[in-house]
C-alpha atoms as a PDB file:
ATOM      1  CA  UNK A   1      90.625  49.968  32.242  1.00  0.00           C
ATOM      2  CA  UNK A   2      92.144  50.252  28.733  1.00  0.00           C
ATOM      3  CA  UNK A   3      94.658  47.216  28.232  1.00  0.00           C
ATOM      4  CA  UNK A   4      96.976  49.716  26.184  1.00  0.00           C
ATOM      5  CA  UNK A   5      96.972  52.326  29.519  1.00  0.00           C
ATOM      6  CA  UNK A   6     100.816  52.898  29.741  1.00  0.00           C
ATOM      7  CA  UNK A   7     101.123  52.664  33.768  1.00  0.00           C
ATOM      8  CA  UNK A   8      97.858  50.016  34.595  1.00  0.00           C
ATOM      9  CA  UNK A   9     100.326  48.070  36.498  1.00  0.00           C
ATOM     10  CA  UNK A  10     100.797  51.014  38.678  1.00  0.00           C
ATOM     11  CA  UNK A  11      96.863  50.901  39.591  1.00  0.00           C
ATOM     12  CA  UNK A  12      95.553  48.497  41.892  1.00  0.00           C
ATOM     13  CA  UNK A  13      91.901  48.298  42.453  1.00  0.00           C
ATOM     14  CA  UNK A  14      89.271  46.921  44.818  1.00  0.00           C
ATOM     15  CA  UNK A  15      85.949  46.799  43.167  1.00  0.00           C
ATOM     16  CA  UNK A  16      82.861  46.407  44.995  1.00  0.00           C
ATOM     17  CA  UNK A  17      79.805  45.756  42.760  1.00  0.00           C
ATOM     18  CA  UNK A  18      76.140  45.800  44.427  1.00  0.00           C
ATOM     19  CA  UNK A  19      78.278  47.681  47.318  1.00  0.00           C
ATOM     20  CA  UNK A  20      76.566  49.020  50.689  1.00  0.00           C
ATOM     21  CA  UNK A  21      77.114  51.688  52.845  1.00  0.00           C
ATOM     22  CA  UNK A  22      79.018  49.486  55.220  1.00  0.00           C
ATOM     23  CA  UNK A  23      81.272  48.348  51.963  1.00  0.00           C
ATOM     24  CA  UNK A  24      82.251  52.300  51.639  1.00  0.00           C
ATOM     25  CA  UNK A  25      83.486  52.448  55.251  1.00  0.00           C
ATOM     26  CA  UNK A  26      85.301  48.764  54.743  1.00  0.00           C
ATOM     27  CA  UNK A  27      87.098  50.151  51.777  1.00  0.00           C
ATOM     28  CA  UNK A  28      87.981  52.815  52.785  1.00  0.00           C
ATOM     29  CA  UNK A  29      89.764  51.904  56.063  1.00  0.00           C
ATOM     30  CA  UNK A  30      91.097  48.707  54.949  1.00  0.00           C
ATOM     31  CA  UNK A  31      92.555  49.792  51.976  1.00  0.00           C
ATOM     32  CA  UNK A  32      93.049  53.278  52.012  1.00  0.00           C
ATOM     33  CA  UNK A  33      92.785  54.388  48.228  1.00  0.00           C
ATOM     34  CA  UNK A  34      93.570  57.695  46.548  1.00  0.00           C
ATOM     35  CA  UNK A  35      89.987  57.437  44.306  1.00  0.00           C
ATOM     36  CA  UNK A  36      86.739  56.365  45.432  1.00  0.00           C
ATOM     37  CA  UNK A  37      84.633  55.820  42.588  1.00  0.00           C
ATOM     38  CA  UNK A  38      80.568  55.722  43.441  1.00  0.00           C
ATOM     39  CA  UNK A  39      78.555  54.244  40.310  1.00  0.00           C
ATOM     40  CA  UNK A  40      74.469  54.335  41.180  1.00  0.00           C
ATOM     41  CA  UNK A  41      71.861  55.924  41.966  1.00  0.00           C
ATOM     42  CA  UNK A  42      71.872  59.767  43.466  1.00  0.00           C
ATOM     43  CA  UNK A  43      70.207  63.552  43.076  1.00  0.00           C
ATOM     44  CA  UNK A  44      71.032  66.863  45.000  1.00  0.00           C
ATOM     45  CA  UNK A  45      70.972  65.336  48.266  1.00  0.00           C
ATOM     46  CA  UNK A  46      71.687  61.403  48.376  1.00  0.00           C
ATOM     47  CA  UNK A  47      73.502  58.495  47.550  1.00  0.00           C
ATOM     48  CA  UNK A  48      71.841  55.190  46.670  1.00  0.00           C
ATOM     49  CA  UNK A  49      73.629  52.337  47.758  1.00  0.00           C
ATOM     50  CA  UNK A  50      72.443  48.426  47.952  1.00  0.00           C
ATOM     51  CA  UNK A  51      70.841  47.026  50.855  1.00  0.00           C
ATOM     52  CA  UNK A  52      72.723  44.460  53.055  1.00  0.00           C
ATOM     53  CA  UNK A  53      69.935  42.124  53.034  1.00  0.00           C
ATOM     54  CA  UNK A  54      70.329  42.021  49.027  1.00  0.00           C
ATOM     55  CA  UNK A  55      66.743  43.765  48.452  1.00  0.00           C
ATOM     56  CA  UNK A  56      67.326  44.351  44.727  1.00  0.00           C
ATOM     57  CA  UNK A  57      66.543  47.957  43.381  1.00  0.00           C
ATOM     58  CA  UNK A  58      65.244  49.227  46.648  1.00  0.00           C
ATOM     59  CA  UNK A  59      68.151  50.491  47.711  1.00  0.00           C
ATOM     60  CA  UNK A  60      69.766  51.875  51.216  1.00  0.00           C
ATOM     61  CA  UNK A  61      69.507  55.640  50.894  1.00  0.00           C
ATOM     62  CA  UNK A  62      72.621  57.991  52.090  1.00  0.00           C
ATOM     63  CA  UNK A  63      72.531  61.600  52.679  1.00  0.00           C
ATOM     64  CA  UNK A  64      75.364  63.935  51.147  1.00  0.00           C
ATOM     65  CA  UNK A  65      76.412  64.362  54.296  1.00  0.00           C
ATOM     66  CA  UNK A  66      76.298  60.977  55.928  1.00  0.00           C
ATOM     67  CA  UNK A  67      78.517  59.714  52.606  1.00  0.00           C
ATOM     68  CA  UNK A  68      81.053  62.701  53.710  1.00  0.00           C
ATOM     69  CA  UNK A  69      81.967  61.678  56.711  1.00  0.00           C
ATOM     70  CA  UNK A  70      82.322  58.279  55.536  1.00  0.00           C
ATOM     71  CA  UNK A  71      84.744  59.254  53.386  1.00  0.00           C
ATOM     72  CA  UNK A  72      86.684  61.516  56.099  1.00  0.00           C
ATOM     73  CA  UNK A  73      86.069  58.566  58.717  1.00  0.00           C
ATOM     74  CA  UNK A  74      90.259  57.289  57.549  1.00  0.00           C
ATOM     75  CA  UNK A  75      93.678  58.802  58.643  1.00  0.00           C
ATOM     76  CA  UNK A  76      94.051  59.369  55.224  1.00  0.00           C
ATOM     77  CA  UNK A  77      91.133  60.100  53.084  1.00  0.00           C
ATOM     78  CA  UNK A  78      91.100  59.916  49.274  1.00  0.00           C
ATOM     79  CA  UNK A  79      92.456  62.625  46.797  1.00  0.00           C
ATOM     80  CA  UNK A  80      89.474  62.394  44.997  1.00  0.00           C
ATOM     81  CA  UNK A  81      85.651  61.308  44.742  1.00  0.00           C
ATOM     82  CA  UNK A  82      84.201  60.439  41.657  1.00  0.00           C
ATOM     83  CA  UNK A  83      80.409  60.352  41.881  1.00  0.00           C
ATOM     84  CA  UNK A  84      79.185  58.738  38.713  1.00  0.00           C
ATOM     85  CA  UNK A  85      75.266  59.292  39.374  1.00  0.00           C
ATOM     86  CA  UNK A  86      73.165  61.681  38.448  1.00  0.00           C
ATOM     87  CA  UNK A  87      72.103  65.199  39.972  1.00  0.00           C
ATOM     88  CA  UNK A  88      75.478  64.669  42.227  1.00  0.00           C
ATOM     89  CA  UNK A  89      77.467  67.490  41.064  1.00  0.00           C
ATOM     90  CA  UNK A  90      75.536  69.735  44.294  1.00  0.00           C
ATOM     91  CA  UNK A  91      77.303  67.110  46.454  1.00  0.00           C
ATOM     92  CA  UNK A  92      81.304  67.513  45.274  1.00  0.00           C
ATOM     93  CA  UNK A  93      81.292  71.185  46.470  1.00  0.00           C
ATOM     94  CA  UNK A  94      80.952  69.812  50.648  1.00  0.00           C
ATOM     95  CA  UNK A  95      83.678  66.906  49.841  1.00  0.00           C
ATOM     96  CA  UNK A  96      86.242  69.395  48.233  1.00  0.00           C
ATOM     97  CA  UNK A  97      85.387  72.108  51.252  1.00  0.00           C
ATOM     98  CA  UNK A  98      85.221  69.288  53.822  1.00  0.00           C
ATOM     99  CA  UNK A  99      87.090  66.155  53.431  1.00  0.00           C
ATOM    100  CA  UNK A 100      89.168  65.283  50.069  1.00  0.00           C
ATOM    101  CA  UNK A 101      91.318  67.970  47.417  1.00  0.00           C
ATOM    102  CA  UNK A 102      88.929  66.552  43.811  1.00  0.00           C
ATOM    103  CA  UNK A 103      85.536  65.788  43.585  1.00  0.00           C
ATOM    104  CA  UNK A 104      84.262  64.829  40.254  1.00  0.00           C
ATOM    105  CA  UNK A 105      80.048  64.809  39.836  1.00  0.00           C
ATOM    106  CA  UNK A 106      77.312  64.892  37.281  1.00  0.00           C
ATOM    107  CA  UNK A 107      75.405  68.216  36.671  1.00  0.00           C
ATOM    108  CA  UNK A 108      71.843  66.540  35.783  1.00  0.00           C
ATOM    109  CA  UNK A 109      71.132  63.287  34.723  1.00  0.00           C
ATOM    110  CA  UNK A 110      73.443  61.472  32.447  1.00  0.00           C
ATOM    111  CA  UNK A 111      72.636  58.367  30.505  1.00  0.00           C
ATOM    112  CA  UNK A 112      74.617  54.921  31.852  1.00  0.00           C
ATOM    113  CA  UNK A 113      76.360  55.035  28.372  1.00  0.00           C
ATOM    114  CA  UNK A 114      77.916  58.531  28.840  1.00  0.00           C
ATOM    115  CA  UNK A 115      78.659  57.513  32.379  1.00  0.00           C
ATOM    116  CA  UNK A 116      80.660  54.526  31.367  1.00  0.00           C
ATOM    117  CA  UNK A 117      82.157  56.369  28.723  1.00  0.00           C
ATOM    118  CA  UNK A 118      83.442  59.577  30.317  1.00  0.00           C
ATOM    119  CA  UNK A 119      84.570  57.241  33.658  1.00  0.00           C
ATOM    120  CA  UNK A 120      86.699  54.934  31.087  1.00  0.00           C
ATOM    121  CA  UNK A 121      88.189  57.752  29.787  1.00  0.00           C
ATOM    122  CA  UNK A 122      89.316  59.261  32.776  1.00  0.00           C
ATOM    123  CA  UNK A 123      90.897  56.293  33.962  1.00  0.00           C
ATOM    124  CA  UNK A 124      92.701  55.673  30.693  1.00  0.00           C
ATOM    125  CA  UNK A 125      94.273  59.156  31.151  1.00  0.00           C
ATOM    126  CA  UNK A 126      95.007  58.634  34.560  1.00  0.00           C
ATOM    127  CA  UNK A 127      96.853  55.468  33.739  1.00  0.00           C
ATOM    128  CA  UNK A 128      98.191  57.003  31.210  1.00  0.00           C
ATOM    129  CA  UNK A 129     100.326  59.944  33.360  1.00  0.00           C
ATOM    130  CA  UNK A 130      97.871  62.883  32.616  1.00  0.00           C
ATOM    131  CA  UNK A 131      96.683  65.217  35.621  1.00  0.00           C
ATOM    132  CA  UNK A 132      93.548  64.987  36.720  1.00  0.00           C
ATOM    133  CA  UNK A 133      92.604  67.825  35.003  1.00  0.00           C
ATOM    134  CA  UNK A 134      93.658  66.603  32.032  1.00  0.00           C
ATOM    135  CA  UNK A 135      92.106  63.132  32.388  1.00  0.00           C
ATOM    136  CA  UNK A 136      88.406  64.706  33.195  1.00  0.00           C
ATOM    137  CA  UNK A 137      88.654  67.091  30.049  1.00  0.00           C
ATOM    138  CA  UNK A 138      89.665  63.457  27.785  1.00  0.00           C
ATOM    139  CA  UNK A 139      86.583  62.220  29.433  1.00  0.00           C
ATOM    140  CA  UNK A 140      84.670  65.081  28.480  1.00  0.00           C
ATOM    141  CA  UNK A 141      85.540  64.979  25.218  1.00  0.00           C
ATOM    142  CA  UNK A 142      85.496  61.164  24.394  1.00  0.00           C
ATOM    143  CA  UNK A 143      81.936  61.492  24.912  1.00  0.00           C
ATOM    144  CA  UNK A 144      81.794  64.846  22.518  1.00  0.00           C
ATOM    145  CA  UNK A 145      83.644  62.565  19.894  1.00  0.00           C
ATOM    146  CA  UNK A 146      81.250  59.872  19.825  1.00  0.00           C
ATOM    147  CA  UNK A 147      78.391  61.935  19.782  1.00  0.00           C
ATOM    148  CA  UNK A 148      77.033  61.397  23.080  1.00  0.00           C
ATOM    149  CA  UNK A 149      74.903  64.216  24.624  1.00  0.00           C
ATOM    150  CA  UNK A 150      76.107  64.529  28.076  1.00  0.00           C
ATOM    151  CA  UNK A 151      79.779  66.183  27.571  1.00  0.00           C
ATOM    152  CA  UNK A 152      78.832  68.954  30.097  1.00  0.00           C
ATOM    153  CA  UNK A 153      77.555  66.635  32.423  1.00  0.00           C
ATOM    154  CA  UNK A 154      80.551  65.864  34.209  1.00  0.00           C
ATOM    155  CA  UNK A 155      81.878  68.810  36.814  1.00  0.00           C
ATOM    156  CA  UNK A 156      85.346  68.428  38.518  1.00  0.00           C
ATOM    157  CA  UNK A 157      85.491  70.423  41.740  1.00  0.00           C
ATOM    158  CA  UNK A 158      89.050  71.298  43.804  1.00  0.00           C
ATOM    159  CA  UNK A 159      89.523  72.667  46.857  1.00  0.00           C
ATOM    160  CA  UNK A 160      90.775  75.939  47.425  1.00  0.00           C
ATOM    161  CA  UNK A 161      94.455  75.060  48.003  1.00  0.00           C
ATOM    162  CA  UNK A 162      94.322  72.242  45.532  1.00  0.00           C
ATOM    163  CA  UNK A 163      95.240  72.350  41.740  1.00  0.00           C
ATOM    164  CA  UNK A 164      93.901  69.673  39.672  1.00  0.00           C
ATOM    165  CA  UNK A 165      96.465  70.425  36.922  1.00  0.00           C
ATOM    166  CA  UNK A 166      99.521  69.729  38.345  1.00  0.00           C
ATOM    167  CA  UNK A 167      98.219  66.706  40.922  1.00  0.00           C
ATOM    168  CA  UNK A 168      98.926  63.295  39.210  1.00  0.00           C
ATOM    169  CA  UNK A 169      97.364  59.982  40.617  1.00  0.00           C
ATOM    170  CA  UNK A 170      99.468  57.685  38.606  1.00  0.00           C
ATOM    171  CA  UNK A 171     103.631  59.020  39.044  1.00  0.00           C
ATOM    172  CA  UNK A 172     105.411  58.235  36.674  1.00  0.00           C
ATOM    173  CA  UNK A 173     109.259  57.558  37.281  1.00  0.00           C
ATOM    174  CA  UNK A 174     111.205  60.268  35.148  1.00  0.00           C
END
């Protein structure tokens, strides 16, 4: 997260890298967060995560589904999803209809560069008190500003009673 984020010591995180299936569901109940941030492997249909027994690359394979009850398996599920994977925008429409108010996902494929970039981004708007509107159209356009192809990729999705424009992860005291 950007060391110059205005409100980072508002954010606590709990970052699973090479996480499994059974690390979603851990997280989840244990420490109930408002994001849950997926980076890997994906398309229409499924989630990639790692295998317990450490098989590298091979990967444990998660339908759409299965990952959305996951998420909804908590008294109090997330406010959003970001899926940072390719081909996983098909998948935020089900979260935002089933299971959490914001669903952000990638249209088509999108290079790990743009990923990195547009997720960083985010955050650092997040952090900074923007909406999460806001903070996914700074993502957007970081990656328009460096020159990176995949702008469009990202696709925020909110539920029908939800507005991403005036919901704010980080609150800032007035």
């Amino acid at each position: 997260m950007d060391r110059s984020a205005l409100h980072r010591d508002l954010i606590d995180l709990d970052v699973r890298p090479a996480a499994t299936a059974n690390d979603l569901l851990d997280g989840i109940t244990k420490f109930r967060p408002h994001v849950v941030h997926f980076s890997g492997h994906s398309n229409e249909d499924l989630v990639v995560f790692e295998h317990e027994n450490d098989a590298p690359h091979h990967g444990h394979v998660v339908t759409a589904r299965a990952f959305s009850r996951a998420i909804a398996a908590t008294d109090e599920p997330p406010l959003l999803v970001l899926l940072n994977a390719c081909k996983s925008a098909s998948q935020i429409h089900q979260l935002v209809a089933e299971v959490v108010p914001f669903a952000i996902g990638m249209a088509d494929s999108i290079e790990d560069g743009d990923a990195i970039n547009y997720a960083a981004q985010f955050y650092a708007s997040i952090a900074n008190g923007q909406s999460i509107r806001s903070a996914h159209l700074a993502g957007q356009a970081a990656l328009e500003l460096a020159g990176l192809n995949g702008a469009e990729l990202p696709t925020l999705a909110s539920a029908a009673d939800a507005d991403s424009g005036s919901t704010f992860l980080v609150k800032v005291a007035e």
